[in-house]
Each structure stands twice: as C-alpha cells, then as structure tokens.
PDB file of N, CA and C in Angstrom:
ATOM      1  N   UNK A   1      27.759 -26.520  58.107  1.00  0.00           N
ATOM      2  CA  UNK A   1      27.896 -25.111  57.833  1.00  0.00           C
ATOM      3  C   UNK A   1      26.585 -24.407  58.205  1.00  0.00           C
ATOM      4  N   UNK A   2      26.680 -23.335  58.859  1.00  0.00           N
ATOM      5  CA  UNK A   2      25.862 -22.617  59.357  1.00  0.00           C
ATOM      6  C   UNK A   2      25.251 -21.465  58.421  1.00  0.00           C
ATOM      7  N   UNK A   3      23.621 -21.539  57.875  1.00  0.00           N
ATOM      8  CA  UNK A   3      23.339 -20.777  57.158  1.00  0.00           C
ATOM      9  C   UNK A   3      22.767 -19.313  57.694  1.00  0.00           C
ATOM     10  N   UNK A   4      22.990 -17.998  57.051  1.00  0.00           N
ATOM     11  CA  UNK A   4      23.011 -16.528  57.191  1.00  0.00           C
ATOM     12  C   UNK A   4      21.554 -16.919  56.745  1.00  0.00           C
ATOM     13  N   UNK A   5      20.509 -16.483  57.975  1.00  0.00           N
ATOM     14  CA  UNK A   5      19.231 -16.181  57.156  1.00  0.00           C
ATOM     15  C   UNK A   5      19.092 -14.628  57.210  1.00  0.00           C
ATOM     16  N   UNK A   6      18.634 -14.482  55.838  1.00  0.00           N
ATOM     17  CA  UNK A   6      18.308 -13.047  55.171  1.00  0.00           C
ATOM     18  C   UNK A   6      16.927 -13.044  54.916  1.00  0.00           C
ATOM     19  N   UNK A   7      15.683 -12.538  55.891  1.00  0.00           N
ATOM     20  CA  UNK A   7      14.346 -12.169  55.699  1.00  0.00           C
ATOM     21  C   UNK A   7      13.924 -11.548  54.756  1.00  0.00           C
ATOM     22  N   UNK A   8      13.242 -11.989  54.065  1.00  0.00           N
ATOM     23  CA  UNK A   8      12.418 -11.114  52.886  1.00  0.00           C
ATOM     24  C   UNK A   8      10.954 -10.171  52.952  1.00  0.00           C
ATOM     25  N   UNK A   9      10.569  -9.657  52.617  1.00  0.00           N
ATOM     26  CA  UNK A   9       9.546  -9.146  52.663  1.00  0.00           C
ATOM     27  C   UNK A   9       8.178  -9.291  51.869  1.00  0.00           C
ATOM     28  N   UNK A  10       8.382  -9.621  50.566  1.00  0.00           N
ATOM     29  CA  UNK A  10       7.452  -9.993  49.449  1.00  0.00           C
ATOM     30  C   UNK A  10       7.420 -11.514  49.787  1.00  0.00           C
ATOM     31  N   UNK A  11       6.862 -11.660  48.790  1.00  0.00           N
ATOM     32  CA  UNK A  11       6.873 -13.357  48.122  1.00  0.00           C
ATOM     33  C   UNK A  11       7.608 -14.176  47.714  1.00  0.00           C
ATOM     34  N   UNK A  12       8.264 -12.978  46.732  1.00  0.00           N
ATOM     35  CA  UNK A  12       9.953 -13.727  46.543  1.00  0.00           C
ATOM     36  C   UNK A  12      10.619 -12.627  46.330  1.00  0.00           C
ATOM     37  N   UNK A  13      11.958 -13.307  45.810  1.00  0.00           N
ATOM     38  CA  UNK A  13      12.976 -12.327  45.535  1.00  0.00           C
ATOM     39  C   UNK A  13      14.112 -12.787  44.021  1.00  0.00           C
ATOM     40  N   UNK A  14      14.058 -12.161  43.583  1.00  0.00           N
ATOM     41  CA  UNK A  14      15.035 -13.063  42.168  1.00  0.00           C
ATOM     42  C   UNK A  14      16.456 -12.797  43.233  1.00  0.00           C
ATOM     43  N   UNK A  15      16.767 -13.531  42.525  1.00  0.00           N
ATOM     44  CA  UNK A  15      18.457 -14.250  42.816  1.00  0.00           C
ATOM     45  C   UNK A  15      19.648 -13.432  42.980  1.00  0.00           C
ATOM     46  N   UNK A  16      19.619 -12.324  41.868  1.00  0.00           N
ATOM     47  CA  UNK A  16      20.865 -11.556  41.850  1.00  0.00           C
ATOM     48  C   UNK A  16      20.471 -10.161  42.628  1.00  0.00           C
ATOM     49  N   UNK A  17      18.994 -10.076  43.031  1.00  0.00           N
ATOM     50  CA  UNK A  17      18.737  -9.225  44.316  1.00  0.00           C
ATOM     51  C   UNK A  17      19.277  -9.461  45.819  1.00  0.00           C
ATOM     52  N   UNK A  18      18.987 -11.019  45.489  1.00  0.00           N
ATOM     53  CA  UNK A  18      18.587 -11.802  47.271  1.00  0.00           C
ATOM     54  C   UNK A  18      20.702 -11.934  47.600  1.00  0.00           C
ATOM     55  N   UNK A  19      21.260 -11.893  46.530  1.00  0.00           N
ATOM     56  CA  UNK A  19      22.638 -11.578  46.868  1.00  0.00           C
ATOM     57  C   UNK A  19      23.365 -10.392  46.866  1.00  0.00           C
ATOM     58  N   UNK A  20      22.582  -9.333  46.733  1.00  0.00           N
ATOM     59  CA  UNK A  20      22.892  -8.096  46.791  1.00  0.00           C
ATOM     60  C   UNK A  20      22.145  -7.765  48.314  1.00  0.00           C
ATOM     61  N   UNK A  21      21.080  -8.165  48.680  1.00  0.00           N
ATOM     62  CA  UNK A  21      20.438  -8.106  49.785  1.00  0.00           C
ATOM     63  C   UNK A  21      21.227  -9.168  50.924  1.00  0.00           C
ATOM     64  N   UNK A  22      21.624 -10.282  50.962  1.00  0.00           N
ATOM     65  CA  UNK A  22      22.747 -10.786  51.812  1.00  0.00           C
ATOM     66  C   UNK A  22      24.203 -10.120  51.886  1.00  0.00           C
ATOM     67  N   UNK A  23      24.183  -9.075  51.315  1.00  0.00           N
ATOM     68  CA  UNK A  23      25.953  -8.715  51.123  1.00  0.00           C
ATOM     69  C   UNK A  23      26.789  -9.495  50.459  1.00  0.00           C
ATOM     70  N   UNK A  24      26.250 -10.447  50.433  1.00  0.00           N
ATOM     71  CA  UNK A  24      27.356 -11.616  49.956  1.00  0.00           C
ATOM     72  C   UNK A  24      28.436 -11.202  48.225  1.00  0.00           C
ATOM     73  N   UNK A  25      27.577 -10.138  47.828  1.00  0.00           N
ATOM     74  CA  UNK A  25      28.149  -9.209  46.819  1.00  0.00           C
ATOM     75  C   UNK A  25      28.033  -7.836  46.617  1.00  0.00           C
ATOM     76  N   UNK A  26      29.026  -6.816  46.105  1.00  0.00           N
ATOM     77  CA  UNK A  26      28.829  -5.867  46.476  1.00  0.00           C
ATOM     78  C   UNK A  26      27.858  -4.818  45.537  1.00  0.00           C
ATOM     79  N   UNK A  27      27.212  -5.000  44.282  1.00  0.00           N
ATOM     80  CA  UNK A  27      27.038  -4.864  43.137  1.00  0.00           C
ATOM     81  C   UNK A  27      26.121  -5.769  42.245  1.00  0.00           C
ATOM     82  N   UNK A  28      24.866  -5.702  41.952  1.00  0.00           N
ATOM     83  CA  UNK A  28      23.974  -5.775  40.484  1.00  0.00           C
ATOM     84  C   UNK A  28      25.355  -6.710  39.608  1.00  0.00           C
ATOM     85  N   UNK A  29      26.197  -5.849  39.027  1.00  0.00           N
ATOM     86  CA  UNK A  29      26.589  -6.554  38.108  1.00  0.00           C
ATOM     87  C   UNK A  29      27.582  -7.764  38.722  1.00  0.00           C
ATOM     88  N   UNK A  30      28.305  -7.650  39.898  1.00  0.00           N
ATOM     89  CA  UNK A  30      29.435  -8.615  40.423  1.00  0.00           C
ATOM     90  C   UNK A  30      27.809  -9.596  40.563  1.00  0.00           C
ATOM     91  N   UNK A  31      27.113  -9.571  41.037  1.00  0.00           N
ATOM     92  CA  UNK A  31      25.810 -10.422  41.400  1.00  0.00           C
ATOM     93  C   UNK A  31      26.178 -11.297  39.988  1.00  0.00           C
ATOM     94  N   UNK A  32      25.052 -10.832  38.889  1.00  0.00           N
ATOM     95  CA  UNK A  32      25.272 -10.973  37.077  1.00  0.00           C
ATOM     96  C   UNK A  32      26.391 -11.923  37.058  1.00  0.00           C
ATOM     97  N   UNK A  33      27.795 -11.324  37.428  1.00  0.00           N
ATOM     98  CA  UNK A  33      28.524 -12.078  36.980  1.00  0.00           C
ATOM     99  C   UNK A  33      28.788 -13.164  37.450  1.00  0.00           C
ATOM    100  N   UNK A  34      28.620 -13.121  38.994  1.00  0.00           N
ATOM    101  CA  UNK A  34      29.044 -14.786  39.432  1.00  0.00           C
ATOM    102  C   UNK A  34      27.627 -15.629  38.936  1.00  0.00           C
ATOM    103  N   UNK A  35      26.573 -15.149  39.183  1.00  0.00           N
ATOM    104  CA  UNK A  35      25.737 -16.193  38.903  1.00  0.00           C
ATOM    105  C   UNK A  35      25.888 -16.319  37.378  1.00  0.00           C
ATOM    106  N   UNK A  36      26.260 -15.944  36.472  1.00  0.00           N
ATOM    107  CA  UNK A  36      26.354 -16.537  34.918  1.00  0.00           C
ATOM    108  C   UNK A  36      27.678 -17.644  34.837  1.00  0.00           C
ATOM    109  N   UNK A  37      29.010 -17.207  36.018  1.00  0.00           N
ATOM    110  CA  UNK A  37      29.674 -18.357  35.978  1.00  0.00           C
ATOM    111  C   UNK A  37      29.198 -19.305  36.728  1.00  0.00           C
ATOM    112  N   UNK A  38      27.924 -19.522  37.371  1.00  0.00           N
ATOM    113  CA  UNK A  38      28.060 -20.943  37.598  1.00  0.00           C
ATOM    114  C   UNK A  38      28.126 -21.014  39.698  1.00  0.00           C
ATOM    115  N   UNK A  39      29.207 -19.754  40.132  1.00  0.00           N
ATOM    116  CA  UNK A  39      29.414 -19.681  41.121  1.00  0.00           C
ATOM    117  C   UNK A  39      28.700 -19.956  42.353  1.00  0.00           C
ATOM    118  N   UNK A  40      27.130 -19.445  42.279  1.00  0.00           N
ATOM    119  CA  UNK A  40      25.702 -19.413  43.232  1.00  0.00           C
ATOM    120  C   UNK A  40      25.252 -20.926  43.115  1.00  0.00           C
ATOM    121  N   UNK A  41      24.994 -21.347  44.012  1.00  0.00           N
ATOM    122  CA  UNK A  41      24.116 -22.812  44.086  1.00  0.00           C
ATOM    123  C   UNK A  41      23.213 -22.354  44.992  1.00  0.00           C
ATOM    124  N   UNK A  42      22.279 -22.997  44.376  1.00  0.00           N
ATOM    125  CA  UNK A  42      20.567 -22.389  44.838  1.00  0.00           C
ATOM    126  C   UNK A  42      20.034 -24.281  45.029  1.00  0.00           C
ATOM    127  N   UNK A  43      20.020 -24.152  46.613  1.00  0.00           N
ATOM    128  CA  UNK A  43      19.872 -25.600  46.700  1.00  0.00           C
ATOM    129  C   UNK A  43      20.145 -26.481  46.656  1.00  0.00           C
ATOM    130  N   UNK A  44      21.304 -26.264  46.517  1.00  0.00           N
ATOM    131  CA  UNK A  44      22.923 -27.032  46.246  1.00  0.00           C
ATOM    132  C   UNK A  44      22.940 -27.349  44.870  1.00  0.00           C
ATOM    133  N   UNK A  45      22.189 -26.633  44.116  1.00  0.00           N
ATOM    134  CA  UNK A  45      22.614 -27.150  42.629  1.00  0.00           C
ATOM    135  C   UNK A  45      23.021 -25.698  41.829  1.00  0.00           C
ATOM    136  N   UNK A  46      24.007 -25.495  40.740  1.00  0.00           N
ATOM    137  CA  UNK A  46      24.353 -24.585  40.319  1.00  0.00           C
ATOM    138  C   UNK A  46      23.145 -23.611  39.568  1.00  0.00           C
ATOM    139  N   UNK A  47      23.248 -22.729  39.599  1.00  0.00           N
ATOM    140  CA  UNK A  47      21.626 -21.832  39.002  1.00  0.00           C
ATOM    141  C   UNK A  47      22.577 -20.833  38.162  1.00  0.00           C
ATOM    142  N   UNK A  48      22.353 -20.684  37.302  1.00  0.00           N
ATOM    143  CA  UNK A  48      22.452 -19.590  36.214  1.00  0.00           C
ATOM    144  C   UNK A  48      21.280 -18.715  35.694  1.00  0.00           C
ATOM    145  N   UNK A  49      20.223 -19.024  36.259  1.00  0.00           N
ATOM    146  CA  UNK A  49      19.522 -17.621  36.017  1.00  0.00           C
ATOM    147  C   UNK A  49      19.690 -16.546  37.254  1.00  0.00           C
ATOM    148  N   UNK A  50      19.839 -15.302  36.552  1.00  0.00           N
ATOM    149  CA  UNK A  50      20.093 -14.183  37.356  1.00  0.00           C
ATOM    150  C   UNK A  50      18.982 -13.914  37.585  1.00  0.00           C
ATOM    151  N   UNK A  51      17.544 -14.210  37.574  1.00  0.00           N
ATOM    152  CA  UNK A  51      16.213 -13.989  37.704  1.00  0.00           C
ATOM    153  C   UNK A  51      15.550 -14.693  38.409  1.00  0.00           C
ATOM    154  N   UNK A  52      15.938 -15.819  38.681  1.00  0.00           N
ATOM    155  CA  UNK A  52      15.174 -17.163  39.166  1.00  0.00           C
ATOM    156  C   UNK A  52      14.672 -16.724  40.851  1.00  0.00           C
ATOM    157  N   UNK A  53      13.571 -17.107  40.820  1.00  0.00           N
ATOM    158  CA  UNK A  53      12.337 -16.306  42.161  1.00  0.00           C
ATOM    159  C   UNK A  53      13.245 -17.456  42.991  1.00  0.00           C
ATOM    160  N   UNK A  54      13.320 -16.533  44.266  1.00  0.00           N
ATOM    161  CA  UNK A  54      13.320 -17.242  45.987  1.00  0.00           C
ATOM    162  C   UNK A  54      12.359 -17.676  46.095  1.00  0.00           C
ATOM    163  N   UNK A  55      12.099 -18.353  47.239  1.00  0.00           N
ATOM    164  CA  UNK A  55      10.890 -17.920  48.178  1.00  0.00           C
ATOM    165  C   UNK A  55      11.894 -18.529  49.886  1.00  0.00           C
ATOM    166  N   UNK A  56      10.794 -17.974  50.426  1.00  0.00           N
ATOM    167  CA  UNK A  56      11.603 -18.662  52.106  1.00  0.00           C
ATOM    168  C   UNK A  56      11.430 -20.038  51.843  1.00  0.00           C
ATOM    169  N   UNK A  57      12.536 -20.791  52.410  1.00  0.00           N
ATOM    170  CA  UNK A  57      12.615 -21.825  52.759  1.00  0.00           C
ATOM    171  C   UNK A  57      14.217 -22.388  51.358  1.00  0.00           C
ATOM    172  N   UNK A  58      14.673 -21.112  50.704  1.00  0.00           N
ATOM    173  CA  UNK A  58      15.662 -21.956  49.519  1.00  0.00           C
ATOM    174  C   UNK A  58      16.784 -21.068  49.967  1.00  0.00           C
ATOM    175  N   UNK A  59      17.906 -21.929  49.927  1.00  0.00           N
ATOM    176  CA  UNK A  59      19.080 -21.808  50.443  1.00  0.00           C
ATOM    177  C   UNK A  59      20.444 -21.273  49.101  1.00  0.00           C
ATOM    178  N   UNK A  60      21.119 -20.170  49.139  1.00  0.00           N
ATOM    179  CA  UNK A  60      21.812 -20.157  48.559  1.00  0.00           C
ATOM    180  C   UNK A  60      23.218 -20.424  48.507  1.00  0.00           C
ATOM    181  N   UNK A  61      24.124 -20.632  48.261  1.00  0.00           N
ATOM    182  CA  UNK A  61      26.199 -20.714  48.811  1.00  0.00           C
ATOM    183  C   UNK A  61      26.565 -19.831  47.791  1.00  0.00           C
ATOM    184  N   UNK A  62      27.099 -19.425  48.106  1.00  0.00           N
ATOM    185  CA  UNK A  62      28.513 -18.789  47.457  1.00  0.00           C
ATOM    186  C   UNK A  62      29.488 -18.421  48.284  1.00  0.00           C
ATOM    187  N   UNK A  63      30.252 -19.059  47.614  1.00  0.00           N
ATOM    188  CA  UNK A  63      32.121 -18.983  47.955  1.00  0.00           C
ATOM    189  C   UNK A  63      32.021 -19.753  49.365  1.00  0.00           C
ATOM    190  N   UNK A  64      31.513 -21.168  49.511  1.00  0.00           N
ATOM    191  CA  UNK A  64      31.252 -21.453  50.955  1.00  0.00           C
ATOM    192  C   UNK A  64      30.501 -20.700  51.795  1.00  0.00           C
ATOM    193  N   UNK A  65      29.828 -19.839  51.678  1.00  0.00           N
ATOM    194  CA  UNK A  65      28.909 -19.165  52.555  1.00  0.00           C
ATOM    195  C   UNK A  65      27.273 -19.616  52.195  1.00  0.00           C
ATOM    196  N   UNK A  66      26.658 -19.619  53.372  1.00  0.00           N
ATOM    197  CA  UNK A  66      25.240 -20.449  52.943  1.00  0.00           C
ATOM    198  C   UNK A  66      24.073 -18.907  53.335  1.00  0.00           C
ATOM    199  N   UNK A  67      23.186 -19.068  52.891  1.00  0.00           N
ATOM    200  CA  UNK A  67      22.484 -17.430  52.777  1.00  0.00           C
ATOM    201  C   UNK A  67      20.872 -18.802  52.785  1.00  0.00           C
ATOM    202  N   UNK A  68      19.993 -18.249  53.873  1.00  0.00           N
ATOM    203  CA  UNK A  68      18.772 -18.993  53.515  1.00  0.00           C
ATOM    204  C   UNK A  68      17.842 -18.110  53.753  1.00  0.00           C
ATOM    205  N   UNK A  69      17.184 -17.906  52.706  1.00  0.00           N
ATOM    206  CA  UNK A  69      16.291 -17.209  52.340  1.00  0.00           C
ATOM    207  C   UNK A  69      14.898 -17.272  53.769  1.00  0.00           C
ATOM    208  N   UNK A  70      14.157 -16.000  54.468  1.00  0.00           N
ATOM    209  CA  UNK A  70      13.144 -16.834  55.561  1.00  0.00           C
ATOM    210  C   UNK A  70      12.370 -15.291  55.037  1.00  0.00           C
ATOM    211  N   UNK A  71      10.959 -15.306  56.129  1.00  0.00           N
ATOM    212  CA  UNK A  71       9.907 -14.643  55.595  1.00  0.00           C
ATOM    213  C   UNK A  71      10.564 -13.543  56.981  1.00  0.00           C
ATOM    214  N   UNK A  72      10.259 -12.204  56.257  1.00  0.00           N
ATOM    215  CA  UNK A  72      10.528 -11.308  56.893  1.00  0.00           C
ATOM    216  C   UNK A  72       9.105 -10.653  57.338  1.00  0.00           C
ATOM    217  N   UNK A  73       9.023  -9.328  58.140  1.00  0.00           N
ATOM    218  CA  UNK A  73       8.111  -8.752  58.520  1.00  0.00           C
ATOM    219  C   UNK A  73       7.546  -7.880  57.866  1.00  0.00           C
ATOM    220  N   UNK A  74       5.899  -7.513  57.542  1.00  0.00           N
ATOM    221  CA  UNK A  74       5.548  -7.669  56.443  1.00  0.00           C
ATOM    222  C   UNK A  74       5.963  -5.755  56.675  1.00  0.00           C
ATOM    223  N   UNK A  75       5.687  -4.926  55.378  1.00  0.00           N
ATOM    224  CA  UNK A  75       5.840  -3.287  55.561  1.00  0.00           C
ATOM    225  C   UNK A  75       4.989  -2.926  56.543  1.00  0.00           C
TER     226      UNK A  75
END
C-alpha cells in the first residue's frame, strides 16, 4: 500500500490535526471521534490519544489509507 505523504511545517503535529491536515477527515471532532474508537493506527499500532505529537518519518492508516507524515518547507 502506497503511503499519502502530507509535509509538515513545525516539528510536529498532534494527531487529530495531522488528519484534518491529510483530508483523511472532514472535521476536529469526526478526527476526536475515530481516533477515541481505536480507528487511526499510528505505526501500525492503534493510538487513542487525540494529542499524541507526529514527527516526519510516522505513518498513519485509516480506513486502509496510509498518510506519512515528511518535513515540509519551512514559512
């Protein structure tokens, strides 16, 4: 499976941003909610914090879609 890299700009990015920033959801709270069920795997392991820092190089899935976090260009 082929991962969507989504460039960042900072250092990191918490989790239920970096999926609002991939599209991969449309909404803060749809974000909230899948990652409290369990849905987001951050590294292939399930993550339930809606806070938990990126950095480039960590890979997220949801719903079969792979999102990998890379260093974007700085402001």
């Amino acid at each position: 499976m082929e991962a969507h890299e989504v460039p960042i700009r900072t250092e990191y990015i918490r989790l239920d941003q970096f999926l609002k920033l991939a599209g991969a959801v449309l909404s803060g709270g749809e974000a909230k909610e899948r990652i409290l069920q369990g849905e987001a795997l951050l590294n292939g392991e399930p993550c339930l914090q809606r806070g938990r820092k990126l950095r480039p190089g960590d890979a997220v899935t949801l719903e079969g879609c792979s999102y990998l976090v890379t260093e974007g260009e700085p402001l």
